[in-house]
Protein backbone atom coordinates (compact mmCIF):
# COMPACT_ATOMS: atom_id res chain seq x y z
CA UNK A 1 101.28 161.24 147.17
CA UNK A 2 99.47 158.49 148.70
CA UNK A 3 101.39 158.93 152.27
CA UNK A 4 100.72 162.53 152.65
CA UNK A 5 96.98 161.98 151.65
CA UNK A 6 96.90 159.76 154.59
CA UNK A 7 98.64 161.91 156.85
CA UNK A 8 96.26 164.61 156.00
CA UNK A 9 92.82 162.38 155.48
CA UNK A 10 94.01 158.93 157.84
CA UNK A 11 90.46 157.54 157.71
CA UNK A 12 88.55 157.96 154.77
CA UNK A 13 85.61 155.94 154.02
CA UNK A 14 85.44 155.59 150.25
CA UNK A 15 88.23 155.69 148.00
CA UNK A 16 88.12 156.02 144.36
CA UNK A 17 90.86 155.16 141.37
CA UNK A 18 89.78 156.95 138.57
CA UNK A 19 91.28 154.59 135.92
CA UNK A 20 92.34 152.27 137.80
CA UNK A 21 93.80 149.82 134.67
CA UNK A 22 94.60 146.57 135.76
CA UNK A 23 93.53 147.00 139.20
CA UNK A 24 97.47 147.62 140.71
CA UNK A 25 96.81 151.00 142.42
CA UNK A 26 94.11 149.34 144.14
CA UNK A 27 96.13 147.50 146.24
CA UNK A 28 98.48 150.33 146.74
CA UNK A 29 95.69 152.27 148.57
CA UNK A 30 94.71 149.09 150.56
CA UNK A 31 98.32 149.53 151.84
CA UNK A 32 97.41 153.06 153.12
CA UNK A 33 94.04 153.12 153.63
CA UNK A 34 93.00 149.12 154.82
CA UNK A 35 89.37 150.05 156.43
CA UNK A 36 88.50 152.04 153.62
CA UNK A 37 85.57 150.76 150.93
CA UNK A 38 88.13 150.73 147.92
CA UNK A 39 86.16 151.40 144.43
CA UNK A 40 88.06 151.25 140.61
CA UNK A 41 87.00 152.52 137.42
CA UNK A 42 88.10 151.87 133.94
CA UNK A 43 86.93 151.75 130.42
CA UNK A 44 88.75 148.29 130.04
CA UNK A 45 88.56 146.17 132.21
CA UNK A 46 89.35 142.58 131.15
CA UNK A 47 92.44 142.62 133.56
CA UNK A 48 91.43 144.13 136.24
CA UNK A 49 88.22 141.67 136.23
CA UNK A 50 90.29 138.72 135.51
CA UNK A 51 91.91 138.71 138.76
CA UNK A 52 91.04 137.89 142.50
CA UNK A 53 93.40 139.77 144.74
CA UNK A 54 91.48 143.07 144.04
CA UNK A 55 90.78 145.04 147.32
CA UNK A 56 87.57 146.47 145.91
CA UNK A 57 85.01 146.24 143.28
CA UNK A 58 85.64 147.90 139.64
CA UNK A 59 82.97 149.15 137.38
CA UNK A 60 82.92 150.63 133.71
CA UNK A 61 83.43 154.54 133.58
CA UNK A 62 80.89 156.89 132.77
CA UNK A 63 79.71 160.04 134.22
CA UNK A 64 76.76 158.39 135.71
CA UNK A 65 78.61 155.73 137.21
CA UNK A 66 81.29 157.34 138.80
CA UNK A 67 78.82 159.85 140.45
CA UNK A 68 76.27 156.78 141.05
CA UNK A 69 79.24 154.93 143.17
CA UNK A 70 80.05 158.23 145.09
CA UNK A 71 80.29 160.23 146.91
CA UNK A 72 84.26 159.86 147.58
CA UNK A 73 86.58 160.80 149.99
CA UNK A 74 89.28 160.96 148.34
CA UNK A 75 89.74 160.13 144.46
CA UNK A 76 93.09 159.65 142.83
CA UNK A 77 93.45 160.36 139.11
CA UNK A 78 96.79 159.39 138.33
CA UNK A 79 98.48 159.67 134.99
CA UNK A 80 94.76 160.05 133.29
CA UNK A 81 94.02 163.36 133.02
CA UNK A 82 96.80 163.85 130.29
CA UNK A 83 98.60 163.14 126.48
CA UNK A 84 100.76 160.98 126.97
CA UNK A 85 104.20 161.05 125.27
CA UNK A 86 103.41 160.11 121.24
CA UNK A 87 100.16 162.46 121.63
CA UNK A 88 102.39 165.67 123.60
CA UNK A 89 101.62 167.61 120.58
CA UNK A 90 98.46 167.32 119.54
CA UNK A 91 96.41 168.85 122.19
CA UNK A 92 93.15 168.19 120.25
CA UNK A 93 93.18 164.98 120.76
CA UNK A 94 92.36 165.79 124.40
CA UNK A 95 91.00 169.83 124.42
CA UNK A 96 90.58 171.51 127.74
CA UNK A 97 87.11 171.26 127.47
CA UNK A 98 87.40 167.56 128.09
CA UNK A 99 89.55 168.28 130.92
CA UNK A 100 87.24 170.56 132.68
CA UNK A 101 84.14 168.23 131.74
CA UNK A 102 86.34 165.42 133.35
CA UNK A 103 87.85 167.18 136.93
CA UNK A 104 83.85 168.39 136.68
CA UNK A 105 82.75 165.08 137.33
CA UNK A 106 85.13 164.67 140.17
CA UNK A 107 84.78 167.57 141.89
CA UNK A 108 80.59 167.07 141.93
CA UNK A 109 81.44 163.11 143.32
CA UNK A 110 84.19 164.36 146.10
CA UNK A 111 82.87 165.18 149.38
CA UNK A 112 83.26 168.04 151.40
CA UNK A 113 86.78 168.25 153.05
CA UNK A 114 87.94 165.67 150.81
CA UNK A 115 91.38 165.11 148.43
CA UNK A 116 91.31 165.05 144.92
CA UNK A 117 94.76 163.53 144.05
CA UNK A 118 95.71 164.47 140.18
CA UNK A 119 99.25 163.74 138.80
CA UNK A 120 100.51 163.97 135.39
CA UNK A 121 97.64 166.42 134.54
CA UNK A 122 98.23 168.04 130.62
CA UNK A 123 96.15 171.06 132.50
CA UNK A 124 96.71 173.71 134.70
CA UNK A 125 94.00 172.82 137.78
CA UNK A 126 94.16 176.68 138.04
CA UNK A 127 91.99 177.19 135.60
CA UNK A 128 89.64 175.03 136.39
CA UNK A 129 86.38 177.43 137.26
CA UNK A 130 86.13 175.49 141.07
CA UNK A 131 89.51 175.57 141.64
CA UNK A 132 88.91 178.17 144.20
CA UNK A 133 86.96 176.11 146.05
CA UNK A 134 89.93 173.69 146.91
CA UNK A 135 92.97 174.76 148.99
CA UNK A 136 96.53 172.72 147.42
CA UNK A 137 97.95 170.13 149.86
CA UNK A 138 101.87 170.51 150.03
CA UNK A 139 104.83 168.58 151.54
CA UNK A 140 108.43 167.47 151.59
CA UNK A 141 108.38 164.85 149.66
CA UNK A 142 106.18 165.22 146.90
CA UNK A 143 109.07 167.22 144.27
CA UNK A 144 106.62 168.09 141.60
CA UNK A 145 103.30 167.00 139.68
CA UNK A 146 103.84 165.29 136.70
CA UNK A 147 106.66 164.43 133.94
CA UNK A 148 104.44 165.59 130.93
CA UNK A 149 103.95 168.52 129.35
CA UNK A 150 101.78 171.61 130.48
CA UNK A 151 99.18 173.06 128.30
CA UNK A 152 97.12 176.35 128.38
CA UNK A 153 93.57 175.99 128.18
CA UNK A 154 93.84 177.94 124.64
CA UNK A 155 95.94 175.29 123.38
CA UNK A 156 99.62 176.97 124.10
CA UNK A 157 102.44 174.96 125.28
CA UNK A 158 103.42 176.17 129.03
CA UNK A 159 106.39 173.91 129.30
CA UNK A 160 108.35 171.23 127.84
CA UNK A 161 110.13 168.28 129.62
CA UNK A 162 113.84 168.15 129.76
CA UNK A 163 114.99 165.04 131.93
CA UNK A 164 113.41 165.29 135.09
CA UNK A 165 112.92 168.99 134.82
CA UNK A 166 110.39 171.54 133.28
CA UNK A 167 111.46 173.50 131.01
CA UNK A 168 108.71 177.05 131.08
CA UNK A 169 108.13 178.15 127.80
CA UNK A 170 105.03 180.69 128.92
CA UNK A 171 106.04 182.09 132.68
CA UNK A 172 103.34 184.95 132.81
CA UNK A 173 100.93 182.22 132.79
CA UNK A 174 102.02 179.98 135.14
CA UNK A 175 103.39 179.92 139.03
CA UNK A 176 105.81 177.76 140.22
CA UNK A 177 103.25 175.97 142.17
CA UNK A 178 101.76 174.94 139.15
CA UNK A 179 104.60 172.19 138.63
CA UNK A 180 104.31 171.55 141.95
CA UNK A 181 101.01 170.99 143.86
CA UNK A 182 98.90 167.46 143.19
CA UNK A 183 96.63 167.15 146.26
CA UNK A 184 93.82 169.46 146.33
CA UNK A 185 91.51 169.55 149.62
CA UNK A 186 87.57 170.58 148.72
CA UNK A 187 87.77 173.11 151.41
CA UNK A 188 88.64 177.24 150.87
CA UNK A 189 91.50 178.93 152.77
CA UNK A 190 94.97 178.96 152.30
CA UNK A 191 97.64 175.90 151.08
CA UNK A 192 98.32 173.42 153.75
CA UNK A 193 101.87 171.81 154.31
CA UNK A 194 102.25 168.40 155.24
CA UNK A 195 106.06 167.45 156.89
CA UNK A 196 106.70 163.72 156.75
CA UNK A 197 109.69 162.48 158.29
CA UNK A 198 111.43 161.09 154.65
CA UNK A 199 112.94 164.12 152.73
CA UNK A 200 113.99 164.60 149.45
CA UNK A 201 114.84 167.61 147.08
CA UNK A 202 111.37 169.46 147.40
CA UNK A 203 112.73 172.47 145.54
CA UNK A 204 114.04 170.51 142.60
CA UNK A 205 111.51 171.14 140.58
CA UNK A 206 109.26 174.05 142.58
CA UNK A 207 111.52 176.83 140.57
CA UNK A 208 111.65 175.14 136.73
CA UNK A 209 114.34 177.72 134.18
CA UNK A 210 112.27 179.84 132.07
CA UNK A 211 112.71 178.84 127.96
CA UNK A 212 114.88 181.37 125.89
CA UNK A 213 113.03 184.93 125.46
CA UNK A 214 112.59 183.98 121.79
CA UNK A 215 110.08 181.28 122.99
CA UNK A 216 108.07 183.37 125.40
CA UNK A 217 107.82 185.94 122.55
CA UNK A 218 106.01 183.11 120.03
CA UNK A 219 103.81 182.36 122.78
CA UNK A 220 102.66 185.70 123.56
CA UNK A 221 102.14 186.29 120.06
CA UNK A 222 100.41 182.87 119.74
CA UNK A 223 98.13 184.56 122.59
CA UNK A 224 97.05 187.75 120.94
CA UNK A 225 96.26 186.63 117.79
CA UNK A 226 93.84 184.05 119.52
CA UNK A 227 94.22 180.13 119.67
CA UNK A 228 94.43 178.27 116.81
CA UNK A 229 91.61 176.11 115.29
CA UNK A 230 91.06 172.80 117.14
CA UNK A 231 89.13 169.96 114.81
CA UNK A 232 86.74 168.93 116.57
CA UNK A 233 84.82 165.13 116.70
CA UNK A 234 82.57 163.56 118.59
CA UNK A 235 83.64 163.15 122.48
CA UNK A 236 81.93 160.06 122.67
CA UNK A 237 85.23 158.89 120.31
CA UNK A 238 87.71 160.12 123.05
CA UNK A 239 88.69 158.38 126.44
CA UNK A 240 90.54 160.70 129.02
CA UNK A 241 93.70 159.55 127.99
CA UNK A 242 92.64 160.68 124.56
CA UNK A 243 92.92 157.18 122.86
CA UNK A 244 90.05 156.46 120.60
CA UNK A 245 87.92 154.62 121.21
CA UNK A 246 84.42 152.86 120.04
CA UNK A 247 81.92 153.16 122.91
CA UNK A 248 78.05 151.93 122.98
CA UNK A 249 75.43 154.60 121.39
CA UNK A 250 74.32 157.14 123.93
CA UNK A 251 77.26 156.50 126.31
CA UNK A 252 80.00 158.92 126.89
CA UNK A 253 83.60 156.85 128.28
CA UNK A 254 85.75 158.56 130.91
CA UNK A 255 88.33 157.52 133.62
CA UNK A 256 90.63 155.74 130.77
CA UNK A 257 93.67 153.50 131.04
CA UNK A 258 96.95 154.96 132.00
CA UNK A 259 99.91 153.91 129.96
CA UNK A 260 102.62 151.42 131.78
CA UNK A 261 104.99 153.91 131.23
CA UNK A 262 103.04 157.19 133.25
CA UNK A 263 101.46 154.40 135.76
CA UNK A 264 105.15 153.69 136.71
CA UNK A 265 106.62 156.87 137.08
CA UNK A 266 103.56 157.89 138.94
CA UNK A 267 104.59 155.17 141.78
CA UNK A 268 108.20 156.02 141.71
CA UNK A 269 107.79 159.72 141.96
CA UNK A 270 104.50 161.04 143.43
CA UNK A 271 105.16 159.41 146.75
C-alpha cells in the first residue's frame, strides 16, 4: 500500500496516521515519504509519547483535532476502521453510522487530489455517500483489502474469512472490487492502475467463491424483512476500533488503537 501511494502521490506534503498506536507506522512512511511533515493520532498515547525516534508529532484524536492539524495529503487508516476478530459478530459495537461519521471526518481533512489509504475496513467504502467523489487506486501488488470480515451497512454479514480468502455470503451486494481496492484518490473519473515492478498473485483474492445458496437465501431474507435492532449507547463510549472506552465530558474519541495482531498483517500484506 504504502509503495503504490508513493508511486502515485511521490511528494506529498502532510501525511497523516489515523491511529497511529505506538508510533511504528510513522516511521514506515518516513521510509517512503522522508520530506513529508509526518502527523499521528491516537486515543492512547503513552507509547507513542514515550519514545524519541518518532518522525513526527502525535496528538489525541478528536474530530476537531484531526481536522485542526489538516488538511492532509494523504491519510492512512490502517486496521482502524474495523471489529476486530473477538468483536466479528457484534456489529453494534461499531454501527455503520460510526463508520460513515468516521471516513466523514477524513474525507472533509483530505485535500483535493489526495489518497485516503483504508485497510481492514468492516465497511463497504461503496456506500459511503462521497464515495463517488473518489476514483479507487489499483495495482499488482496490493492482492486484496483486508483479512476481516465485510459488513452491510444494515448490519448483514457480506463475507466471512476462510484462511487468506473471502468467503461471499451476500454477492448481489457486493463487487469483486470490494475485496480488493484500498487506495482511494479525492478526484472523479475512472479507477487508476498502478504497475510496480514486484508481482504477486493480484487475482488471488479479486474473484472470492460465493457461500452455499442456502446462505445467500438467509441473507436476502434477512434484507426484506429489514435489519435487525441495533442497541444503541452513547458514541462518546466507543473508539473506532469499537473498544470502550471512558473519554472526558463533551469530547467525542476517534482514530483508536489497532490491535498487534491487524497492525501486523497490515505490514505484511497491504504492501
Amino acid at each position: 500500500m504504502f509503495r503504490v501511494a508513493q508511486e502515485r502521490l511521490p511528494n506529498p506534503a502532510r501525511v497523516l496516521s489515523f491511529g497511529c498506536s505506538t508510533g511504528e507506522e510513522l516511521l514506515t512512511i518516513r521510509r517512503y515519504f522522508p520530506d513529508a511533515e509526518i502527523l499521528g493520532c491516537d486515543i492512547e498515547l503513552t507509547a507513542a509519547r514515550a519514545r524519541d525516534d518518532l518522525p513526527g508529532r502525535v496528538f489525541f484524536s478528536t474530530p476537531e483535532t484531526v481536522t485542526g492539524n489538516g488538511p492532509y495529503d494523504i491519510i492512512f487508516a490502517n486496521s482502524v476502521l474495523c471489529l476486530h476478530d473477538k468483536q466479528h459478530r457484534r456489529p453494534d459495537i461499531f454501527p455503520f453510522s460510526e463508520f460513515h461519521d468516521l471516513v466523514g471526518i477524513l474525507h472533509r481533512s483530505l485535500t483535493a487530489g489526495g489518497l485516503l489509504c483504508a485497510y481492514n475496513t468492516s465497511y463497504l467504502f461503496s456506500e459511503l455517500p462521497f464515495s463517488g467523489q473518489y476514483r479507487p487506486i489499483r495495482s499488482n501488488v496490493i492482492t486484496d483489502n483486508g483479512f476481516l470480515p465485510k459488513w452491510h451497512s444494515t448490519g448483514v454479514q457480506l463475507s466471512r474469512r476462510k484462511g487468506r480468502r473471502h468467503i461471499v455470503l451476500q454477492p448481489y451486494l457486493t463487487s469483486k472490487w470490494d475485496f480488493y481496492d484500498c487506495i482511494f484518490e479525492k478526484a472523479q473519473g475512472t479507477p487508476i492502475t498502478v504497475e510496480l515492478a514486484e508481482q504477486f498473485d493480484a487475482g488471488r483474492n479479486i474473484r472470492p467463491p460465493y457461500a452455499p445458496l442456502w446462505r445467500q437465501v438467509i441473507g436476502a431474507w434477512r434484507l426484506l424483512v429489514g435489519p435487525a435492532t441495533v442497541p444503541t449507547r452513547p458514541q462518546s463510549t466507543l473508539t473506532t476500533a469499537g473498544i470502550p472506552h471512558a473519554p472526558a465530558p463533551a469530547q467525542r474519541i476517534v482514530g483508536g488503537t489497532r490491535q498487534g495482531a491487524a497492525k501486523d498483517e497490515t505490514s505484511n500484506i497491504a504492501g
